[in-house]
N, C-alpha and C. Protein backbone atom coordinates (compact mmCIF):
# COMPACT_ATOMS: atom_id res chain seq x y z
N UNK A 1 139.12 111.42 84.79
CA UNK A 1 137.88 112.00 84.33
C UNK A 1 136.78 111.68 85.34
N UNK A 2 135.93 112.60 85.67
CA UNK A 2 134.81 112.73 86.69
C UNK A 2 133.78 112.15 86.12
N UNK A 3 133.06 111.31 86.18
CA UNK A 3 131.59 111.44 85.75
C UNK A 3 130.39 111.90 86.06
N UNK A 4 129.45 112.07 86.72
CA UNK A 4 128.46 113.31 87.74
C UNK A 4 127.16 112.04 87.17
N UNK A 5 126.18 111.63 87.93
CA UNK A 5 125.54 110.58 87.50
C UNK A 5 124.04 111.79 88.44
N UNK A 6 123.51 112.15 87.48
CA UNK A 6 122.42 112.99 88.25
C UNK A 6 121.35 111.44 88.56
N UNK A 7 120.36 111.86 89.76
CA UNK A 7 119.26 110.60 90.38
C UNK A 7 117.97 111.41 90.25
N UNK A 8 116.94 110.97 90.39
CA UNK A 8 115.38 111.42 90.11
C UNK A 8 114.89 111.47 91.34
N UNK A 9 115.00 112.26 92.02
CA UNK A 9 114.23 112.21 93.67
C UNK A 9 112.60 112.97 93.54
N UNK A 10 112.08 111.64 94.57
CA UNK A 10 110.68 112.22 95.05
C UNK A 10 110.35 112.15 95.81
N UNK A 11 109.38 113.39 96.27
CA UNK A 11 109.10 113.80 97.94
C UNK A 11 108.04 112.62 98.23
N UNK A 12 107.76 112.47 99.52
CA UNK A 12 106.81 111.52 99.95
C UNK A 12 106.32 112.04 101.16
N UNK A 13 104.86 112.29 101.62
CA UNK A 13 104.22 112.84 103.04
C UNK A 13 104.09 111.65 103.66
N UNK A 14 104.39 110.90 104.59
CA UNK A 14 104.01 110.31 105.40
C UNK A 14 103.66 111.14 106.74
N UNK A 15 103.07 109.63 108.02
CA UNK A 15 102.47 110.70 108.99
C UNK A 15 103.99 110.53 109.85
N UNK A 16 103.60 111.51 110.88
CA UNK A 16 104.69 110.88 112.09
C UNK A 16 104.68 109.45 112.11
N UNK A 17 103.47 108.85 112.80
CA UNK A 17 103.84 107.42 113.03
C UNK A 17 104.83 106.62 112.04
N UNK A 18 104.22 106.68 110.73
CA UNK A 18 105.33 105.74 109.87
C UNK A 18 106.50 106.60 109.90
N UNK A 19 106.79 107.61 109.86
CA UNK A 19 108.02 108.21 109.96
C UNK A 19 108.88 107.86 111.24
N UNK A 20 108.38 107.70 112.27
CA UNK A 20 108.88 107.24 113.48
C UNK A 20 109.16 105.21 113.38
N UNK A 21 107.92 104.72 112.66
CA UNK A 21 108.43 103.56 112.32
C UNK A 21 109.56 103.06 111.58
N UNK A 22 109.35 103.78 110.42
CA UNK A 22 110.87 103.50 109.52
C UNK A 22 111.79 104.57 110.10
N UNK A 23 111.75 105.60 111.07
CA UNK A 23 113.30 105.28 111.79
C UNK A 23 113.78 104.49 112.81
N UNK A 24 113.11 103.96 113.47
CA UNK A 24 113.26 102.78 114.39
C UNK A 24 114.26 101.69 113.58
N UNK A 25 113.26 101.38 112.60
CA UNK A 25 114.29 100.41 111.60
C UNK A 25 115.56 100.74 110.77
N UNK A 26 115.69 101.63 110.53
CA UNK A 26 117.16 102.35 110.12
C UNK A 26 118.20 101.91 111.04
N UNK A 27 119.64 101.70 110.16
CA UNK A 27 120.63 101.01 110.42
C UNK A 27 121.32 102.11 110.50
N UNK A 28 122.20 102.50 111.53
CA UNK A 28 123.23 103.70 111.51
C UNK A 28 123.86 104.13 110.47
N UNK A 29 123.29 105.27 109.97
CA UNK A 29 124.58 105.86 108.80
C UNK A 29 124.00 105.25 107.22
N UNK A 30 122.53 104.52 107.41
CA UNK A 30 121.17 103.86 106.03
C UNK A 30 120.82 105.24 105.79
N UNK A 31 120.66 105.46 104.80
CA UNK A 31 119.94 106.61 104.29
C UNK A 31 118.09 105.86 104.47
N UNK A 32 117.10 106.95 104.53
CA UNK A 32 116.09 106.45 104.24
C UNK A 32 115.58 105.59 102.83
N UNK A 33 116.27 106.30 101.79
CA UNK A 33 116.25 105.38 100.65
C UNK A 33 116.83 104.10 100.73
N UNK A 34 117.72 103.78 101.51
CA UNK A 34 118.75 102.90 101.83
C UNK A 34 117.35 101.79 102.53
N UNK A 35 116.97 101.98 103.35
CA UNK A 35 115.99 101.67 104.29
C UNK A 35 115.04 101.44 103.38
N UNK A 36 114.04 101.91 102.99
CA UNK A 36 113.20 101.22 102.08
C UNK A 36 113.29 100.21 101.07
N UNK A 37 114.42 100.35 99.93
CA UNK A 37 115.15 99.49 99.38
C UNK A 37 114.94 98.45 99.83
N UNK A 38 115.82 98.69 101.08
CA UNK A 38 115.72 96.98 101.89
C UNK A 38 115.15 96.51 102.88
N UNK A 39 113.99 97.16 103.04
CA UNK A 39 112.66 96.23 103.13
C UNK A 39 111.64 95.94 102.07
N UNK A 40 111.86 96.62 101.03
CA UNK A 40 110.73 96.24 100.21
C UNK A 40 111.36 95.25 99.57
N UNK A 41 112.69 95.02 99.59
CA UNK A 41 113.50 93.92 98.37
C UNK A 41 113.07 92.57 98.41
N UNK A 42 112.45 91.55 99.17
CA UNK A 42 111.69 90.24 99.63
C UNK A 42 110.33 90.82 98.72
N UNK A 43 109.82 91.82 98.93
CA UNK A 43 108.74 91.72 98.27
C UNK A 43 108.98 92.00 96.75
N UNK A 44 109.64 92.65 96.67
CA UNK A 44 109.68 92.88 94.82
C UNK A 44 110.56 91.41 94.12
N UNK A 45 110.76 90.49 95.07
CA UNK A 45 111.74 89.31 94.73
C UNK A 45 110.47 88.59 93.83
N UNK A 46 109.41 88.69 94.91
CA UNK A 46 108.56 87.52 94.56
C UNK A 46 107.91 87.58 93.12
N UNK A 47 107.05 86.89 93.34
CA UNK A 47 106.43 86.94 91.66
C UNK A 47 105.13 86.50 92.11
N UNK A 48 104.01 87.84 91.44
CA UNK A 48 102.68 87.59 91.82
C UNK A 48 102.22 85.94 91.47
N UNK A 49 102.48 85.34 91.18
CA UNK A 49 102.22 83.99 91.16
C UNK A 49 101.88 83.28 92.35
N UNK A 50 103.15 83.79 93.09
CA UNK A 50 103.03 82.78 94.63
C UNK A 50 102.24 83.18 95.39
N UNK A 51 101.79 84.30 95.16
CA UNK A 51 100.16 84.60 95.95
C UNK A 51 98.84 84.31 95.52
N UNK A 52 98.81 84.16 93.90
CA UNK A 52 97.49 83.90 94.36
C UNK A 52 97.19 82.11 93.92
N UNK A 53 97.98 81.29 94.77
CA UNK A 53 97.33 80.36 94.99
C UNK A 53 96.71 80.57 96.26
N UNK A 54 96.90 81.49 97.10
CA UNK A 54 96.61 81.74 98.13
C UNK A 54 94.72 82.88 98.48
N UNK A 55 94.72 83.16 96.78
CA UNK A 55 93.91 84.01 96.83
C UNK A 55 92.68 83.32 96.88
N UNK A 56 91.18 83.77 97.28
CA UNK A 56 90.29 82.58 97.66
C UNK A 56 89.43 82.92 96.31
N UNK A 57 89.52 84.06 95.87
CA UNK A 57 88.70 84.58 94.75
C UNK A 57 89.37 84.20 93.69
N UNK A 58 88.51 83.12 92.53
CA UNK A 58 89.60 83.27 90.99
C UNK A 58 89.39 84.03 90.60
N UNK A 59 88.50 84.86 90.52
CA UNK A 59 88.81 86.15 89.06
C UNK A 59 90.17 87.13 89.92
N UNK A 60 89.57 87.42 91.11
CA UNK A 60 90.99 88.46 91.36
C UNK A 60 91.82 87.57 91.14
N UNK A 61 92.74 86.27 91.11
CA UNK A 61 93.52 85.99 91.08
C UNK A 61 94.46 85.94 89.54
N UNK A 62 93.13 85.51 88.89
CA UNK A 62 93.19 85.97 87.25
C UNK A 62 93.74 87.17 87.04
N UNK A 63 93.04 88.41 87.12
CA UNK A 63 93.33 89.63 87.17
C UNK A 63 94.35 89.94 87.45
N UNK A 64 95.10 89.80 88.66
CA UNK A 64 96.42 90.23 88.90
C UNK A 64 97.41 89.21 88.63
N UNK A 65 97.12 88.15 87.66
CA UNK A 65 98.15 87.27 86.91
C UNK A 65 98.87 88.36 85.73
N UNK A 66 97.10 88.43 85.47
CA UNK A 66 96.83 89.29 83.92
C UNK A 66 97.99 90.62 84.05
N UNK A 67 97.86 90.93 85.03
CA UNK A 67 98.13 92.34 85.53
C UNK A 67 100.07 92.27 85.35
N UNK A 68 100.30 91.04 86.30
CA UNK A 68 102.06 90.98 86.03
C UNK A 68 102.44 90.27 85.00
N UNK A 69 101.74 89.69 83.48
CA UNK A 69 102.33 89.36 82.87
C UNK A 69 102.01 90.61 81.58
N UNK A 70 101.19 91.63 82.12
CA UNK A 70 101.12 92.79 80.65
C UNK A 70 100.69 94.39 81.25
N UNK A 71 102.32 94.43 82.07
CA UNK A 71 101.96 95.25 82.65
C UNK A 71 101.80 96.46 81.89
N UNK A 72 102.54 96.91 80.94
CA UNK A 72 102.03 97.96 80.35
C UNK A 72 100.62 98.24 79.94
N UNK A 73 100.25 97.17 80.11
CA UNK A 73 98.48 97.75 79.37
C UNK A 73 98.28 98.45 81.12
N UNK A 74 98.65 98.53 82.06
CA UNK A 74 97.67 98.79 83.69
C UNK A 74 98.70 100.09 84.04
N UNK A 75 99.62 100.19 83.53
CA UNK A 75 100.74 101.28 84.02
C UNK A 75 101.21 101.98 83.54
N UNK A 76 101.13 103.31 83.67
CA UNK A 76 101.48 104.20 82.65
C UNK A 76 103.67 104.14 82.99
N UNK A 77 103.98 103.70 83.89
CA UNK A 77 105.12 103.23 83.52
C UNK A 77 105.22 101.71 82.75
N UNK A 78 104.97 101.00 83.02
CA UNK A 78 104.86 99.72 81.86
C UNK A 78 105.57 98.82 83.06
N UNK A 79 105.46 99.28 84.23
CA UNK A 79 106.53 98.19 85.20
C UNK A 79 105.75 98.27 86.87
N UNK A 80 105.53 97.34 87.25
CA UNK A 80 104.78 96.65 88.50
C UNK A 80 106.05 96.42 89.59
């Protein structure tokens, strides 16, 4: 038995330059989705936490605590 697993694709305009950047970084035979994935994956690891001890402002730092622990109130997807 086959299963057929349809995916949700969306277009994106970038300029040349970043287009020429993220193919530079492409791995032979990476899809561009492939490629983004795995550079953004270190960043979606983290947890807004570990930045803002770093942040010099407390309220922004407040704010975007606020922000990753309820995200649905800021996102009309409900996910950061």
């Amino acid at each position: 038995m086959n299963t057929l697993i349809a995916m949700a694709h969306k277009t994106l305009t970038i300029s040349e330059e970043a287009y020429e950047a993220l193919a530079e970084l492409k791995k032979e035979g990476e899809s561009f989705t492939e490629l983004i994935k795995r550079i953004t994956s270190p960043l979606r690891k983290r947890k807004l936490s570990e930045f803002a001890g770093k942040i010099k402002d407390e309220k922004f730092a407040k704010a975007a605590l606020e922000v990753r622990h309820h995200p649905s109130r800021y996102s009309k997807r409900g996910k950061l």
